[in-house]
PDB file of N, CA and C in Angstrom:
ATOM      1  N   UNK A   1       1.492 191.248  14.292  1.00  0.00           N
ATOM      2  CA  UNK A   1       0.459 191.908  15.059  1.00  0.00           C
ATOM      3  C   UNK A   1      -0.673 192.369  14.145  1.00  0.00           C
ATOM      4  N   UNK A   2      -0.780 192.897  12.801  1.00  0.00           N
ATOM      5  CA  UNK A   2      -1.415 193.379  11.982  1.00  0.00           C
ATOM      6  C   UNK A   2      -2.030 192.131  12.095  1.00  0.00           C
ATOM      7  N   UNK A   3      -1.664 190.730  11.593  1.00  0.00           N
ATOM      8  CA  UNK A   3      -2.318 189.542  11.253  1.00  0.00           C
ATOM      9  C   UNK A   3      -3.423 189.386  12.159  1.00  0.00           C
ATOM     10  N   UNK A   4      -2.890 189.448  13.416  1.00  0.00           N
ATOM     11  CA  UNK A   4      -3.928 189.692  14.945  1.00  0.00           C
ATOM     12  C   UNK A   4      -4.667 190.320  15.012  1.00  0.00           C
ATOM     13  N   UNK A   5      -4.685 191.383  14.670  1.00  0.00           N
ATOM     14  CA  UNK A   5      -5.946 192.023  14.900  1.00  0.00           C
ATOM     15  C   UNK A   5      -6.464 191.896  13.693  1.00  0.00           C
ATOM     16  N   UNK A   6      -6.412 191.133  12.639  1.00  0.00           N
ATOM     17  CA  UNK A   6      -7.170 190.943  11.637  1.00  0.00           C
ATOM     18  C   UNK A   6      -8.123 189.866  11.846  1.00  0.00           C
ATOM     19  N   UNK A   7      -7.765 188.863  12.611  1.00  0.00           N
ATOM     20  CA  UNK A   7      -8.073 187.336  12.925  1.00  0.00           C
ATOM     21  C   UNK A   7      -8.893 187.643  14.063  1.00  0.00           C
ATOM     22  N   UNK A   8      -8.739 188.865  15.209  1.00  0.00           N
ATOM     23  CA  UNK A   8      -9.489 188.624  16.101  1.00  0.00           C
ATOM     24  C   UNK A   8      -9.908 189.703  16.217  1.00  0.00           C
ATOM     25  N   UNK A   9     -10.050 190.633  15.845  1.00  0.00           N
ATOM     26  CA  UNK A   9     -10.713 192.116  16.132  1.00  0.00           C
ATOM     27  C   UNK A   9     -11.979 192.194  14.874  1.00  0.00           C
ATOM     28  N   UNK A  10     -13.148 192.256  15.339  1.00  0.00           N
ATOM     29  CA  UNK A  10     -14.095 191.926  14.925  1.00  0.00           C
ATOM     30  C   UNK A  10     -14.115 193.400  13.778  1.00  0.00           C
ATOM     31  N   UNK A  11     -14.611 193.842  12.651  1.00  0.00           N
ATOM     32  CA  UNK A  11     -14.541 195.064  11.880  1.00  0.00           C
ATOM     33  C   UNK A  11     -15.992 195.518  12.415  1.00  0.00           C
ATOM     34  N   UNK A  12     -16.176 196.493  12.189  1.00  0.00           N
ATOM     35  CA  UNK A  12     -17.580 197.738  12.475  1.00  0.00           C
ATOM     36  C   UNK A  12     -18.445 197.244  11.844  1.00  0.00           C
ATOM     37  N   UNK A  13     -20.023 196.925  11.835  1.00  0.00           N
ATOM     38  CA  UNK A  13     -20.646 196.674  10.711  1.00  0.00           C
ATOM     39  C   UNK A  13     -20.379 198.208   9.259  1.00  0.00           C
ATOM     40  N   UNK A  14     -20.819 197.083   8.173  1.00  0.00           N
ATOM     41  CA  UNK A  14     -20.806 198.053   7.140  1.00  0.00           C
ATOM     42  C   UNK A  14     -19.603 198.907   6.928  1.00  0.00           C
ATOM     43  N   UNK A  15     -17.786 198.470   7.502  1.00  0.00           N
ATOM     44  CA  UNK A  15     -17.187 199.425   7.207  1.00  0.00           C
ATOM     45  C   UNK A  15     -16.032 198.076   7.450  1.00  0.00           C
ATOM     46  N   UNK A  16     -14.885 199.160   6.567  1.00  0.00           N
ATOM     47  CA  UNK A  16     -14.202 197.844   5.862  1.00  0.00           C
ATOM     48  C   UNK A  16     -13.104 197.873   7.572  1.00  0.00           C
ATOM     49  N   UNK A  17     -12.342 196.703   7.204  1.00  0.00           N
ATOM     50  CA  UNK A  17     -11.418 196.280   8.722  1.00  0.00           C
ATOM     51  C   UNK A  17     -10.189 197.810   8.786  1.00  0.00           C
ATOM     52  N   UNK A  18     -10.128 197.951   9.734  1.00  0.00           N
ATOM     53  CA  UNK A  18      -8.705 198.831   9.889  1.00  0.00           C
ATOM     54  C   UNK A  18      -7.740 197.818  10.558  1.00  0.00           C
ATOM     55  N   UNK A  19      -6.668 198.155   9.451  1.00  0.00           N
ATOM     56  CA  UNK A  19      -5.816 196.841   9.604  1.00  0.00           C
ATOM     57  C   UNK A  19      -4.509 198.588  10.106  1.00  0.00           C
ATOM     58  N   UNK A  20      -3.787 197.933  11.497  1.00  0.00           N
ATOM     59  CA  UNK A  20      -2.788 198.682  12.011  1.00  0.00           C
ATOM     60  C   UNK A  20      -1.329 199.240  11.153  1.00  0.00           C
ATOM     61  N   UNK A  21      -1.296 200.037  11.313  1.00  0.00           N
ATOM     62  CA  UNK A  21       0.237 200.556  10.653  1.00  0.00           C
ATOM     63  C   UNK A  21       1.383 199.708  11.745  1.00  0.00           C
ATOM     64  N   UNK A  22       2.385 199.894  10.910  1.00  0.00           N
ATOM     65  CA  UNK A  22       3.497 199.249  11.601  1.00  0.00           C
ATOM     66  C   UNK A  22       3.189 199.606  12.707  1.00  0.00           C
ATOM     67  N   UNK A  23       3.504 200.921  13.074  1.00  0.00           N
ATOM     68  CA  UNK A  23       3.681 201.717  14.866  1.00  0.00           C
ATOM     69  C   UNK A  23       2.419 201.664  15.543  1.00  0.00           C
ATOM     70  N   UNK A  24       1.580 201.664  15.045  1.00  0.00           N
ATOM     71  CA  UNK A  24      -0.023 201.156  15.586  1.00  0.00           C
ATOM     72  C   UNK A  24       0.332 199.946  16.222  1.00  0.00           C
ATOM     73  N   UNK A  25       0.374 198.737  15.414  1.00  0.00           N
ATOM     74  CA  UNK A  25       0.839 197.312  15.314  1.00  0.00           C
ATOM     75  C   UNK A  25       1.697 197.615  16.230  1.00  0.00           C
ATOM     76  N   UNK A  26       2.927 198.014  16.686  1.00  0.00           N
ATOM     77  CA  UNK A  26       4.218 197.884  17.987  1.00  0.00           C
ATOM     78  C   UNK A  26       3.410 198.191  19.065  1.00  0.00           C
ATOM     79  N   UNK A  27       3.076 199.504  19.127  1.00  0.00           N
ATOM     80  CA  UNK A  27       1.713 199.485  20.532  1.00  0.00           C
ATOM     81  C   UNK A  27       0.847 198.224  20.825  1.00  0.00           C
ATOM     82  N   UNK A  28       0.211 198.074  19.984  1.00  0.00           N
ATOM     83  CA  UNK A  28      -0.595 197.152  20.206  1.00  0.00           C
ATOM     84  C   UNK A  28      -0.195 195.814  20.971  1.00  0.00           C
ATOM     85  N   UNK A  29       1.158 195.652  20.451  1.00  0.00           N
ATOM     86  CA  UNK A  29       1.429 193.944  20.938  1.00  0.00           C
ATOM     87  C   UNK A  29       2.639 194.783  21.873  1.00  0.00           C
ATOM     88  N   UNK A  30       3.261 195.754  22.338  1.00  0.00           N
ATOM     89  CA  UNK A  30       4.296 195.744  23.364  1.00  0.00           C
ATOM     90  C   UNK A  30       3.885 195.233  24.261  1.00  0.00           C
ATOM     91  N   UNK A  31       4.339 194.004  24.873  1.00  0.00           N
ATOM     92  CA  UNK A  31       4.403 193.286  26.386  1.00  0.00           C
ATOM     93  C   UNK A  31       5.241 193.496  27.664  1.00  0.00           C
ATOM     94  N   UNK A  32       6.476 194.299  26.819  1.00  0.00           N
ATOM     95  CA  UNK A  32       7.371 194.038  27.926  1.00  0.00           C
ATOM     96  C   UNK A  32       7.163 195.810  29.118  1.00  0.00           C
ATOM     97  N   UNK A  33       6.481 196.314  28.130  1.00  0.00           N
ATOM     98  CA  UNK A  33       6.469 197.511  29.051  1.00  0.00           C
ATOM     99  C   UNK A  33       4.986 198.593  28.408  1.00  0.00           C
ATOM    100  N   UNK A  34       5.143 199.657  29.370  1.00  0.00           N
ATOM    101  CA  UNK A  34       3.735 200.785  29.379  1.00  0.00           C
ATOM    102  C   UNK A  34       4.057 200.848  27.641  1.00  0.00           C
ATOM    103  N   UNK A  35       2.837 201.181  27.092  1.00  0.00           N
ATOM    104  CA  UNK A  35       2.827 202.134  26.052  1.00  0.00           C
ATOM    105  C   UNK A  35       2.363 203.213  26.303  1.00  0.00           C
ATOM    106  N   UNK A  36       2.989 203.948  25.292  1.00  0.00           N
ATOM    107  CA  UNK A  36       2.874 206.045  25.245  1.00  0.00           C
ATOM    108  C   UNK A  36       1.826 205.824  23.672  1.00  0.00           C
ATOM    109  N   UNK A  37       1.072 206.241  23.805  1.00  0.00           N
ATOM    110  CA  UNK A  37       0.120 206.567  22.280  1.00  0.00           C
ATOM    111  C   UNK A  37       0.214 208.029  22.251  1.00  0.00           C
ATOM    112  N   UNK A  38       0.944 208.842  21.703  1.00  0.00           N
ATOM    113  CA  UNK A  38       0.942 210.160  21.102  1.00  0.00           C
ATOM    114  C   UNK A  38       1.416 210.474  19.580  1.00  0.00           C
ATOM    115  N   UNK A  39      -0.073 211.016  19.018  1.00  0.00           N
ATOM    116  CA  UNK A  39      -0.040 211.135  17.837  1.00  0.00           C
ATOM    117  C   UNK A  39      -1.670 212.656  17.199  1.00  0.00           C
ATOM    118  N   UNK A  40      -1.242 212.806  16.183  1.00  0.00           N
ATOM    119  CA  UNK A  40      -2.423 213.865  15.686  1.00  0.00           C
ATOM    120  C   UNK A  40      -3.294 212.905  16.416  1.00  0.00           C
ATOM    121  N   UNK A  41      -5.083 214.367  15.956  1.00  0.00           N
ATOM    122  CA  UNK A  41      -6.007 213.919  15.593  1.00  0.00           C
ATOM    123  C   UNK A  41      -6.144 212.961  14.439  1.00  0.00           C
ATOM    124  N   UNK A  42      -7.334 212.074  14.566  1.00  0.00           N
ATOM    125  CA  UNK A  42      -7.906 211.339  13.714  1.00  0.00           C
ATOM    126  C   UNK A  42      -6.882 210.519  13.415  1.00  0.00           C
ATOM    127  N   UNK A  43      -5.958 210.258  14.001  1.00  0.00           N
ATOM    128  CA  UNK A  43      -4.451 209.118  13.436  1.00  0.00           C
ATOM    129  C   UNK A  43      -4.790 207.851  14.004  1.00  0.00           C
ATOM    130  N   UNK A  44      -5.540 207.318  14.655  1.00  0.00           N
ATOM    131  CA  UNK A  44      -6.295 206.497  15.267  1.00  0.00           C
ATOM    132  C   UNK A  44      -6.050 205.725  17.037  1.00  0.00           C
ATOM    133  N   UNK A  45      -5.325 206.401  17.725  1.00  0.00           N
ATOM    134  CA  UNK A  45      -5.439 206.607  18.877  1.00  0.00           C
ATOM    135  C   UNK A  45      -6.195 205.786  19.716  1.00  0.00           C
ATOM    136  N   UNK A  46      -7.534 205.853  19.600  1.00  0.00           N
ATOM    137  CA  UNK A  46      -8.565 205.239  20.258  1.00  0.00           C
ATOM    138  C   UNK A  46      -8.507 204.180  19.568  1.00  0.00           C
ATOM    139  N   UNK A  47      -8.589 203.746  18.462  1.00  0.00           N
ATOM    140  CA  UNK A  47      -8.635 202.238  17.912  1.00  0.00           C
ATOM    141  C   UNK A  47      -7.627 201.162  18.452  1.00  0.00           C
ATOM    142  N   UNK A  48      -6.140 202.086  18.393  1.00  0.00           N
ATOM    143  CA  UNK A  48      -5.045 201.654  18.985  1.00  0.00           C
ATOM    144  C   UNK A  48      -5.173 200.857  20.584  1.00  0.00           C
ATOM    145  N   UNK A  49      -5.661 201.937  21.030  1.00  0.00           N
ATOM    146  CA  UNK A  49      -5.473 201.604  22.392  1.00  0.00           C
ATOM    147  C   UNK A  49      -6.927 200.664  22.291  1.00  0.00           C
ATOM    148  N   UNK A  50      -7.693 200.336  21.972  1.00  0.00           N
ATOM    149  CA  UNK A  50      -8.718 199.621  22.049  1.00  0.00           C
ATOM    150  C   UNK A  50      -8.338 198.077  21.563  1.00  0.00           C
ATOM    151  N   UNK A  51      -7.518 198.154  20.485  1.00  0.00           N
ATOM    152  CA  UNK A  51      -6.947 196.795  19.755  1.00  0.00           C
ATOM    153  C   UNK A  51      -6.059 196.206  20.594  1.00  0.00           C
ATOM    154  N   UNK A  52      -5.047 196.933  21.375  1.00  0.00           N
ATOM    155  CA  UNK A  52      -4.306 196.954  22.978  1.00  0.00           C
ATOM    156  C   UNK A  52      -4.885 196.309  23.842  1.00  0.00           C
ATOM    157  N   UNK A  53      -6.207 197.054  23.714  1.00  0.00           N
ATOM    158  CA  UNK A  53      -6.897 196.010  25.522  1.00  0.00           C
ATOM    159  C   UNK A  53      -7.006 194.757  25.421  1.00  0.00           C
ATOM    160  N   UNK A  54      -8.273 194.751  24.360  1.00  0.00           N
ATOM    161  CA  UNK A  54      -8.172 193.438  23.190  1.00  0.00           C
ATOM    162  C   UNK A  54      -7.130 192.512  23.251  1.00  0.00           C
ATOM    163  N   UNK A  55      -5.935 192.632  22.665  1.00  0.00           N
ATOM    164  CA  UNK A  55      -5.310 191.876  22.672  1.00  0.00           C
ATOM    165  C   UNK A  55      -4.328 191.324  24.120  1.00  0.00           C
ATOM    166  N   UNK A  56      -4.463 192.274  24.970  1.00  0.00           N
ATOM    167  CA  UNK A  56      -3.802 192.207  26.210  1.00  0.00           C
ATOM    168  C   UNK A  56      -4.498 191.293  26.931  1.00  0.00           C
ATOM    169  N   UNK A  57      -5.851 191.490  26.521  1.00  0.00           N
ATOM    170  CA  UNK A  57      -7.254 190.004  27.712  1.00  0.00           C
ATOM    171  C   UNK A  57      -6.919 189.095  26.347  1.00  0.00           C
ATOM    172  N   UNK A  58      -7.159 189.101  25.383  1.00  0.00           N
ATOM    173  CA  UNK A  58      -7.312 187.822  24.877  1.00  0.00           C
ATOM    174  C   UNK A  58      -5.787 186.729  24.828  1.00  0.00           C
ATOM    175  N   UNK A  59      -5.017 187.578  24.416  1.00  0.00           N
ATOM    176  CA  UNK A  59      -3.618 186.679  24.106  1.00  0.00           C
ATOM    177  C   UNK A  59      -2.582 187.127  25.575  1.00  0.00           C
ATOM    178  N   UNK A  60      -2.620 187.897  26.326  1.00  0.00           N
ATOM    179  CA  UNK A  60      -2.246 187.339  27.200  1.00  0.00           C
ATOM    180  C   UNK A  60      -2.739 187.576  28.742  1.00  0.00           C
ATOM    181  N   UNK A  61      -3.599 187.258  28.555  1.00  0.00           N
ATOM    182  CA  UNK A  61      -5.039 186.514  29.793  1.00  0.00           C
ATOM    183  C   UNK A  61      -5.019 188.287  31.048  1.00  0.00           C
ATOM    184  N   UNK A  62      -4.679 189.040  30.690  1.00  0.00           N
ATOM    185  CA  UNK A  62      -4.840 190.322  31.158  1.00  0.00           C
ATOM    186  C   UNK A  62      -6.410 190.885  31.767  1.00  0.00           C
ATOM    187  N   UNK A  63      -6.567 191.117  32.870  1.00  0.00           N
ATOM    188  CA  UNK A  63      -7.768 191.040  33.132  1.00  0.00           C
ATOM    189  C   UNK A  63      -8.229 192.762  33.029  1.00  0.00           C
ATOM    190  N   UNK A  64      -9.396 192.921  32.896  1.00  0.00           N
ATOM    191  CA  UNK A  64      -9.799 194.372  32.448  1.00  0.00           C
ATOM    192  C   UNK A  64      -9.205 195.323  33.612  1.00  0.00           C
ATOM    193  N   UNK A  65      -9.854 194.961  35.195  1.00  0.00           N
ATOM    194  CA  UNK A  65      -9.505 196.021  35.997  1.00  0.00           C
ATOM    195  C   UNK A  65      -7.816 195.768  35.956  1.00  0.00           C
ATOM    196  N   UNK A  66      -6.869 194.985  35.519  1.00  0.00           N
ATOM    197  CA  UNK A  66      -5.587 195.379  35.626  1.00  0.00           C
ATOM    198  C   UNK A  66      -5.734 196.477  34.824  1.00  0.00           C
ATOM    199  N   UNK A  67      -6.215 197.235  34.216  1.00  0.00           N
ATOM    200  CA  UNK A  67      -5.852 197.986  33.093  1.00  0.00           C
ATOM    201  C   UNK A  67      -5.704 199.425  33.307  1.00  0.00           C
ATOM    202  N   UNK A  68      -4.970 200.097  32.881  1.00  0.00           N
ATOM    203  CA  UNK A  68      -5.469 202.058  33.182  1.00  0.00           C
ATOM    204  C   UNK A  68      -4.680 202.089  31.937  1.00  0.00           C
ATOM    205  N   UNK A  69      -5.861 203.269  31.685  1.00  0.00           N
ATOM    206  CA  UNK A  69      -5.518 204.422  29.786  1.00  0.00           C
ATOM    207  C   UNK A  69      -5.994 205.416  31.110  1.00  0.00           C
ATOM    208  N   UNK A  70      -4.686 206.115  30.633  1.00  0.00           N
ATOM    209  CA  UNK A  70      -5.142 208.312  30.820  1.00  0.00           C
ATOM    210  C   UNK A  70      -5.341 208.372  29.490  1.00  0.00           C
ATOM    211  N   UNK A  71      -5.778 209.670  29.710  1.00  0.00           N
ATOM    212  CA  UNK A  71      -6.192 210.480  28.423  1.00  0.00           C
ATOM    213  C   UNK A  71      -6.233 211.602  28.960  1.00  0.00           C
ATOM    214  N   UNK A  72      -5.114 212.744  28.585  1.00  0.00           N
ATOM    215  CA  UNK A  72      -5.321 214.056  28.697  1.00  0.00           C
ATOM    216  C   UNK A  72      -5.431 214.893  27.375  1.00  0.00           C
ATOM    217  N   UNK A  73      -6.201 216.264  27.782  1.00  0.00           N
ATOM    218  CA  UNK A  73      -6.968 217.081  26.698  1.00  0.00           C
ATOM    219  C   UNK A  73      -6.131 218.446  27.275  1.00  0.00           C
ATOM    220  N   UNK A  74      -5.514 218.658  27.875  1.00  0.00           N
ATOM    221  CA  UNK A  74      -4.679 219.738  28.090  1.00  0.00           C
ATOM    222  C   UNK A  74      -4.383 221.083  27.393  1.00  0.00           C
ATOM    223  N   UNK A  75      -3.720 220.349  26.231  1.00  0.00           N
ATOM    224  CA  UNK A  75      -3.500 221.713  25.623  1.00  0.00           C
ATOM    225  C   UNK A  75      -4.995 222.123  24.417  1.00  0.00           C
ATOM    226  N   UNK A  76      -5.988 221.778  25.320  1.00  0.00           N
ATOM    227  CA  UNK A  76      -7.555 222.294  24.383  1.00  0.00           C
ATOM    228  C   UNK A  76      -7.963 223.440  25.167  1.00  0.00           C
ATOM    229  N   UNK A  77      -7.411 223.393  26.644  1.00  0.00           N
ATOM    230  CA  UNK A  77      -7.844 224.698  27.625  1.00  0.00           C
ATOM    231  C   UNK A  77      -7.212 225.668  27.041  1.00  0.00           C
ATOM    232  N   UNK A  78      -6.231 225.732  26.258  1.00  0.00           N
ATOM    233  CA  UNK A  78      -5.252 226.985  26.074  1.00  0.00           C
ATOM    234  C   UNK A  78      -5.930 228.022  24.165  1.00  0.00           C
ATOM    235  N   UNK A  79      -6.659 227.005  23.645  1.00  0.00           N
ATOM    236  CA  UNK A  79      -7.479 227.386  22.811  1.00  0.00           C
ATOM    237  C   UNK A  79      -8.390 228.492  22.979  1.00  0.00           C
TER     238      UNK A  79
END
């Protein structure tokens, strides 16, 4: 999966590729079921789930509106 998103996930201009951690990489390519992305800030989250969609339309023909990401901010009200 790392290889994958190296080959097809285009890098940012001017900034080097973020190549997935193992557990990044398992999200990314799980097929057989939902993924859970919970992790700190700045652990890369959004990239994750973005390299996910990505690879879900390209390698296996997944169309966008099949898709739903939540995103809850919950425990920021309690701040």
């Amino acid at each position: 999966m790392q290889q994958w998103v190296c080959e097809n996930i285009p890098a940012p201009q001017n900034e080097p590729a973020q190549i997935p951690d193992l557990h990044q990489a398992a999200a990314i390519g799980a097929i057989q079921t939902h993924a859970q992305i919970v992790a700190r800030a700045g652990s890369g989250k959004t990239e994750t789930l973005a390299n996910r969609a990505a690879f879900l339309q390209k390698h296996c023909g997944v169309a966008p509106g099949e898709m739903l990401y939540l995103h809850s901010v919950g425990t920021l009200g309690s701040r």
